[in-house]
Protein backbone atom coordinates (compact mmCIF):
# COMPACT_ATOMS: atom_id res chain seq x y z
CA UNK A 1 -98.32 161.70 -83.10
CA UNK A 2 -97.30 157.80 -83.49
CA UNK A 3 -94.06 158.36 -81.42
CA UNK A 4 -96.16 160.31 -79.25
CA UNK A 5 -98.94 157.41 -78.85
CA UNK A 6 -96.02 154.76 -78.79
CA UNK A 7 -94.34 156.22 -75.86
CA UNK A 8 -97.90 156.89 -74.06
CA UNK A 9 -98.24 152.86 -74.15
CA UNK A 10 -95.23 152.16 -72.91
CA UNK A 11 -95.74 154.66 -69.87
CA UNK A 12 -98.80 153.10 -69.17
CA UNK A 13 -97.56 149.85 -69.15
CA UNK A 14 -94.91 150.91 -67.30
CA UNK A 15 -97.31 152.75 -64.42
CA UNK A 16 -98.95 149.53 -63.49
CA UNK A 17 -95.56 147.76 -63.32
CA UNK A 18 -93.35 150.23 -61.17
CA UNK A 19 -96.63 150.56 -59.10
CA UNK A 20 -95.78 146.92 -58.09
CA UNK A 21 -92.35 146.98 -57.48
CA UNK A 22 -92.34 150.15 -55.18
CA UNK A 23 -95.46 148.57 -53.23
CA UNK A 24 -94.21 145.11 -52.74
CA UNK A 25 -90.53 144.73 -53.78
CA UNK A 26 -88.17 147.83 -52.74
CA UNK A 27 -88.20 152.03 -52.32
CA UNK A 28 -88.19 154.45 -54.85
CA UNK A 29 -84.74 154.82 -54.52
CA UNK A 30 -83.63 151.17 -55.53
CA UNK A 31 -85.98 151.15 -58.29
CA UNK A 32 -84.18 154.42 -60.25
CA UNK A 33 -81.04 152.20 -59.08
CA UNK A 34 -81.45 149.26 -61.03
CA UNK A 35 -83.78 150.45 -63.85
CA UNK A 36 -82.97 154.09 -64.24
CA UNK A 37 -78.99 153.30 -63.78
CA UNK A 38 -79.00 150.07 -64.51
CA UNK A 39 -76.72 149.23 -61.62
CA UNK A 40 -78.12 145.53 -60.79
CA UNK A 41 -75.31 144.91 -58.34
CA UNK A 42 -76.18 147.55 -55.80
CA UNK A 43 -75.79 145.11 -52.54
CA UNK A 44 -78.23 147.64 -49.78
CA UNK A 45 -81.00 147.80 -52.96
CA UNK A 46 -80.46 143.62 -53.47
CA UNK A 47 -80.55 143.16 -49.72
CA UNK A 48 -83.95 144.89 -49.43
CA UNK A 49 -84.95 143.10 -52.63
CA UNK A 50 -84.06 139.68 -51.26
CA UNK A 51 -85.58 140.27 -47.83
CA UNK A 52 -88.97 141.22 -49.53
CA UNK A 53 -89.00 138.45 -52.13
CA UNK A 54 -88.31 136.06 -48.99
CA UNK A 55 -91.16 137.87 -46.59
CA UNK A 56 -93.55 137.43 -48.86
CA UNK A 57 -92.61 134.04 -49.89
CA UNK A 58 -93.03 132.89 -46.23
CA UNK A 59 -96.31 134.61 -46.25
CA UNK A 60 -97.48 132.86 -49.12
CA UNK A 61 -95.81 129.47 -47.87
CA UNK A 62 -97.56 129.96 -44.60
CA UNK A 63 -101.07 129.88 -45.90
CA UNK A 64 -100.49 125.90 -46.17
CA UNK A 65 -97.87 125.21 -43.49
CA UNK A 66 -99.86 123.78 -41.52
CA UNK A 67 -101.97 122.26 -44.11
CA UNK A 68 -100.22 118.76 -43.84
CA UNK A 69 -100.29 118.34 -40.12
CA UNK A 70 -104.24 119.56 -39.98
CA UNK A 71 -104.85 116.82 -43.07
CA UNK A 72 -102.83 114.14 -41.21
CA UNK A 73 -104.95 114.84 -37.90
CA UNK A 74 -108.29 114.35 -39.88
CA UNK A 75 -106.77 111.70 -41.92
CA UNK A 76 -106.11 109.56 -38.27
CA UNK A 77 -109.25 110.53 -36.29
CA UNK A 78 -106.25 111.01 -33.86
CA UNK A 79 -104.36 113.92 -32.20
CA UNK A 80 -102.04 111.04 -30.69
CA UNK A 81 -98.50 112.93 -30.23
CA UNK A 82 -99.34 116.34 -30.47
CA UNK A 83 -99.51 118.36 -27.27
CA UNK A 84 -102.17 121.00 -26.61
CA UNK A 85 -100.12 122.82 -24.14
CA UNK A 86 -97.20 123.15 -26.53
CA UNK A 87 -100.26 124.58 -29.04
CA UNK A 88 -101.18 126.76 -26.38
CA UNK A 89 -97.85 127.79 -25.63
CA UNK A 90 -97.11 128.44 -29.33
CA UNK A 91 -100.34 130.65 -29.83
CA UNK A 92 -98.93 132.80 -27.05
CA UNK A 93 -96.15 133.00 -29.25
CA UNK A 94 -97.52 134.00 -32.57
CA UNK A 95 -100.51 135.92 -30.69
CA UNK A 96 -97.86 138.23 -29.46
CA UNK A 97 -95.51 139.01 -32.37
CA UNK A 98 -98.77 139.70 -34.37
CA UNK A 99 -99.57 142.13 -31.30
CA UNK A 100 -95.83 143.73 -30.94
CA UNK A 101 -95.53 144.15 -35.11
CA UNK A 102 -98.95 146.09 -35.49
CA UNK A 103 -98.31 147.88 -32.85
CA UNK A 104 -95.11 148.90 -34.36
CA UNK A 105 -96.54 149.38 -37.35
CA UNK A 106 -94.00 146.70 -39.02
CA UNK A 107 -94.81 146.11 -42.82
CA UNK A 108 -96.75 142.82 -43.67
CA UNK A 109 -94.04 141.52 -45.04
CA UNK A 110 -92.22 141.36 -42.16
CA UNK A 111 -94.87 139.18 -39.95
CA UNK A 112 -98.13 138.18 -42.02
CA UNK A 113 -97.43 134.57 -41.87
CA UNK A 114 -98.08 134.98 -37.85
CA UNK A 115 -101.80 135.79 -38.90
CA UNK A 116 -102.04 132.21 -41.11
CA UNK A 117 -100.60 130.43 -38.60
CA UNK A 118 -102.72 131.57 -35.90
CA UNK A 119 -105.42 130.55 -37.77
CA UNK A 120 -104.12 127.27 -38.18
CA UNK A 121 -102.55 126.38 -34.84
CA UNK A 122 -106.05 127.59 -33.11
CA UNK A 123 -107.54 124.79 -35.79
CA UNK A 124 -104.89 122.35 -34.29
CA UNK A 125 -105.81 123.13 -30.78
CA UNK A 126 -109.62 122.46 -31.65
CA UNK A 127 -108.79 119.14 -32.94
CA UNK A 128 -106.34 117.89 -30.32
CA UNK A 129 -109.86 118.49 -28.37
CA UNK A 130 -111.91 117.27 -30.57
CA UNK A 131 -110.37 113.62 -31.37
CA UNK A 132 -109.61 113.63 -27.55
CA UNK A 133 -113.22 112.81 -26.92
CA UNK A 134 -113.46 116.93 -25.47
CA UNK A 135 -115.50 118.64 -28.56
CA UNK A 136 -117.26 121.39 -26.01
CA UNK A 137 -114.08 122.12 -24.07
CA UNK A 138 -112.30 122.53 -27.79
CA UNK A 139 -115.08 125.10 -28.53
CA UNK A 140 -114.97 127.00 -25.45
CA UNK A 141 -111.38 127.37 -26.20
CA UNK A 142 -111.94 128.60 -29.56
CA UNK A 143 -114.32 131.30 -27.86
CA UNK A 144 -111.91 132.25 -25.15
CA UNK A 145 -108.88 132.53 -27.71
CA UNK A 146 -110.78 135.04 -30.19
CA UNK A 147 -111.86 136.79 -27.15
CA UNK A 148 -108.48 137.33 -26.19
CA UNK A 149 -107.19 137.88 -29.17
CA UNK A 150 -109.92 140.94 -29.88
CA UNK A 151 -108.77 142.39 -26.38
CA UNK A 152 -105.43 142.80 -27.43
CA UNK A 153 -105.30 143.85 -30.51
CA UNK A 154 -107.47 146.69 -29.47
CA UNK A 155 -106.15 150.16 -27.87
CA UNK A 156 -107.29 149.12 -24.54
CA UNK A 157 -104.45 146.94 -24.25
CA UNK A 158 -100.95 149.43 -22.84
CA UNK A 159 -97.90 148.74 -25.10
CA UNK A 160 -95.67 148.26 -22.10
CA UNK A 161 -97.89 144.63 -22.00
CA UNK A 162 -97.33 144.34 -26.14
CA UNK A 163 -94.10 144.39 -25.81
CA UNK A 164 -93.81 142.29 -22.53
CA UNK A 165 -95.68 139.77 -24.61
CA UNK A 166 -92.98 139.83 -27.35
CA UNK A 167 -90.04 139.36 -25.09
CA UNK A 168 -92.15 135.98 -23.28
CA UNK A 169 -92.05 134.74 -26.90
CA UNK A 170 -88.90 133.16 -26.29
CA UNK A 171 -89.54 131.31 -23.46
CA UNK A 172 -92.55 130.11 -24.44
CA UNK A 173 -91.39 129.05 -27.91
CA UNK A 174 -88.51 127.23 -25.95
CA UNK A 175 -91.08 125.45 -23.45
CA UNK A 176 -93.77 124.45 -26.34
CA UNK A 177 -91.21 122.75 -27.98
CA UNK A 178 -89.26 120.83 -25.01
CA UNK A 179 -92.69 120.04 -24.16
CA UNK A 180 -93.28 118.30 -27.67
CA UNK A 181 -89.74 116.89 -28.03
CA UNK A 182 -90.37 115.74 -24.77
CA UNK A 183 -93.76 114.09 -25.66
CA UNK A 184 -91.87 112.78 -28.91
CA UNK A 185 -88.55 110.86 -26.95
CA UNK A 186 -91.08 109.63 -24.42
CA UNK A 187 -93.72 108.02 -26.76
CA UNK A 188 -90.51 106.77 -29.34
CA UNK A 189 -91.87 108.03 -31.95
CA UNK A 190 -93.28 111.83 -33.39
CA UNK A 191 -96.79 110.67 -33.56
CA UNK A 192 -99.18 112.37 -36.26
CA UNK A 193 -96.56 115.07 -36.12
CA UNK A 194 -96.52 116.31 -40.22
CA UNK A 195 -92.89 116.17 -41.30
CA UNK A 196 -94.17 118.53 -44.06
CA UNK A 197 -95.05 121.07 -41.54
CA UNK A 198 -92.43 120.56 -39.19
CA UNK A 199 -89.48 120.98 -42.00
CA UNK A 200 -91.58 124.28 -43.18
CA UNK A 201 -91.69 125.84 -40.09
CA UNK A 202 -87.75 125.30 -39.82
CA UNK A 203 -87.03 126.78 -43.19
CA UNK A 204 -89.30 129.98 -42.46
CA UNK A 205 -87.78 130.49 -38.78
CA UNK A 206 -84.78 130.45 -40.28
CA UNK A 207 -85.33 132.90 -43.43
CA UNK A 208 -87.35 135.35 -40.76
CA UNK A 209 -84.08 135.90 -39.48
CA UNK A 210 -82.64 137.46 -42.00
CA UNK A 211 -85.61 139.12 -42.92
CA UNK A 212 -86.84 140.53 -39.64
CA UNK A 213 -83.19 142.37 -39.01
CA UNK A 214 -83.78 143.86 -42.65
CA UNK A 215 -87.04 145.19 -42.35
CA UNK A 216 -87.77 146.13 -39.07
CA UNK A 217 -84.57 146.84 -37.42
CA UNK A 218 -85.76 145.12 -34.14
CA UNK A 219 -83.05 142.95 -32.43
CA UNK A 220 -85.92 141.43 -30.20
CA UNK A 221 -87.94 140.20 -33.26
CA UNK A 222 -84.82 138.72 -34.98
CA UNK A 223 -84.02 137.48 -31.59
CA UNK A 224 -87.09 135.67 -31.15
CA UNK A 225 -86.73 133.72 -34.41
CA UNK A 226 -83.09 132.35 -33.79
CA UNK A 227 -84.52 130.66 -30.51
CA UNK A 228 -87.67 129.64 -33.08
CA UNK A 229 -85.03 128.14 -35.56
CA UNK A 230 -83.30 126.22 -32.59
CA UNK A 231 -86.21 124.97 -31.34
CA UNK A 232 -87.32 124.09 -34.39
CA UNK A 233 -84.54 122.13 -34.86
CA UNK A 234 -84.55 120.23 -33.12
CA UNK A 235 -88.34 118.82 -33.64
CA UNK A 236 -86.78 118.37 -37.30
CA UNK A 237 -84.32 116.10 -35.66
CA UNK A 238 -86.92 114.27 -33.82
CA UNK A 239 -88.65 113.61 -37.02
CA UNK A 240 -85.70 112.99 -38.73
CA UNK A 241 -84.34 109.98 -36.20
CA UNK A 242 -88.01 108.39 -35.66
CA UNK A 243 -88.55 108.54 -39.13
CA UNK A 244 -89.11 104.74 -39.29
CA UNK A 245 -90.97 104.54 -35.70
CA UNK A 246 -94.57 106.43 -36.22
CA UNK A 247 -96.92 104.42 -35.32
CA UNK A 248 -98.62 103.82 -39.28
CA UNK A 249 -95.46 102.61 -40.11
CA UNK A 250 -94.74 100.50 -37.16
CA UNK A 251 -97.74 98.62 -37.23
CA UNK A 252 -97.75 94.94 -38.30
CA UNK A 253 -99.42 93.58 -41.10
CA UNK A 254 -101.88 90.89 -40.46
CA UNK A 255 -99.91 87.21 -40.21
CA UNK A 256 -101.54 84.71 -43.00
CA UNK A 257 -102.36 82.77 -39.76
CA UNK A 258 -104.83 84.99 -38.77
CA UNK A 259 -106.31 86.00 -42.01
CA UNK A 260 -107.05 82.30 -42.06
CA UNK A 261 -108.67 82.73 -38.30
CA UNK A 262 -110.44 85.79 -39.30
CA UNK A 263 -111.94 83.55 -43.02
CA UNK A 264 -112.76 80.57 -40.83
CA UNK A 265 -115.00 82.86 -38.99
C-alpha cells in the first residue's frame, strides 16, 4: 500500500509538471524523447525546445521593451527626436503581424510580444503628441487606432487584406526606420531615443528569426523580421556612433562666471 501511495505522489507531481512542458515547451513526442528515452541530444526535439524557450522569452522581454524609452520621454517632458510618423509607420507594422498570426492561428509564442508592443508604441505615439503641445490630437489618435484595430481583428475584415497587410510590413518597417535614422543624422544626435529599447528590439528581431521559421513555417513572417533586424540595425548604429552627442550629455555646465552673475542677482 506504501509503494502504492509512494508512486501515486510521484504521478501527481509528475501530472502538474509534464502538463507544463507539453503546453509551453515541446509535443508529446519530444517529451517521451528526452524523459521516457532519455535521449537529450535529439537535435528536431532541442530545436523546438530552443525556439519555445526563446518565444516566450521575447514575450516576456517585450512587456518592458519599451519601458525605457516611455520613462525617458516622461523623464524629459520632451518627445525631441522621436518621429510620430515612423510610430505610425511601425504600428502598421506590428498591427498587421498581430492580424496575419491570429488569423493563422499561429501559437502565442510565435508573435505575443506584437500585442505588448502595440500597447506601448500607441503610448509613444500619445506622448510624441502630448509633449508636442497637441494633447487632443494625441487622443483622437488613440481613438482612431483602437477603432481600427477592433475593425480588423474582427471577421468583417477579408484575409486577402490580412495578409496584404503582412506583406506591407516590410516596407513600412524599412520607411519608419529611414525616417528615424534620417531624423537621427539630421539632428546629430538620437535624441530621447532609449538605447535600452533600441538594443532590445535588435536582439528580439533577430531571435524572431529563428523562431518564426520554427514555429510557424511562414517564409513571409521570418521574412519580415530579417528586414526588422536590418533596420534595426542600423538605429543601433546610430545610437552607438552618437553615443556622446544626445543632447543631456552635450549640454554645458554652467561657467563659474555666470554662477557669479546669476549670485550677484
Amino acid at each position: 500500500m506504501a509503494d502504492r501511495a509512494g508512486l501515486g505522489d510521484g504521478s501527481s507531481f509528475m501530472d502538474p509538471f509534464k502538463g507544463l512542458l507539453l503546453t509551453y515547451f515541446m509535443p508529446e513526442t519530444c517529451y517521451d524523447e528526452f524523459f521516457l528515452k532519455f535521449n537529450l541530444l535529439d537535435v528536431p526535439c532541442l530545436k523546438v525546445v530552443l525556439s519555445k524557450v526563446l518565444g516566450l522569452g521575447i514575450i516576456l522581454g517585450s512587456v518592458m521593451v519599451k519601458l525605457p524609452q516611455i520613462l525617458k520621454l516622461v523623464g524629459a517632458r520632451s518627445a525631441e527626436g522621436v518621429s510620430f510618423n515612423a510610430v505610425l509607420l511601425e504600428l502598421l507594422a506590428i498591427s498587421g503581424t498581430m492580424a496575419y498570426s491570429i488569423a493563422n492561428r499561429f501559437p502565442f509564442s510565435a508573435w505575443g510580444e506584437a500585442l505588448f508592443l502595440m500597447l506601448q508604441t500607441v503610448a509613444i505615439g500619445f506622448l510624441i503628441q502630448h509633449y508636442g503641445g497637441r494633447t487632443g490630437r494625441g487622443l483622437l489618435f488613440l481613438l482612431l487606432y483602437v477603432s481600427l484595430l477592433v475593425l480588423l481583428l474582427s471577421p468583417l475584415t477579408p484575409p486577402s487584406l490580412v495578409t496584404s497587410m503582412q506583406a506591407s510590413n516590410m516596407p513600412a518597417i524599412i520607411i519608419s526606420k529611414l525616417i528615424q535614422a534620417a531624423s537621427n543624422f539630421r539632428n546629430g544626435h538620437t535624441g530621447q531615443l532609449s538605447a535600452i529599447s533600441v538594443l532590445l528590439l535588435f536582439a528580439g528581431s533577430l531571435a524572431r528569426i529563428f523562431t518564426s521559421l520554427q514555429e510557424t513555417g511562414d517564409s513571409l513572417m521570418a521574412l519580415t523580421y530579417v528586414i526588422s533586424s536590418a533596420c534595426n540595425g542600423i538605429i543601433t548604429l546610430q545610437v552607438l556612433y552618437y553615443w556622446n552627442s544626445s543632447p543631456e550629455r552635450t549640454t554645458p555646465a554652467p561657467t563659474t562666471t555666470t554662477t557669479k552673475k546669476k549670485k550677484r542677482e
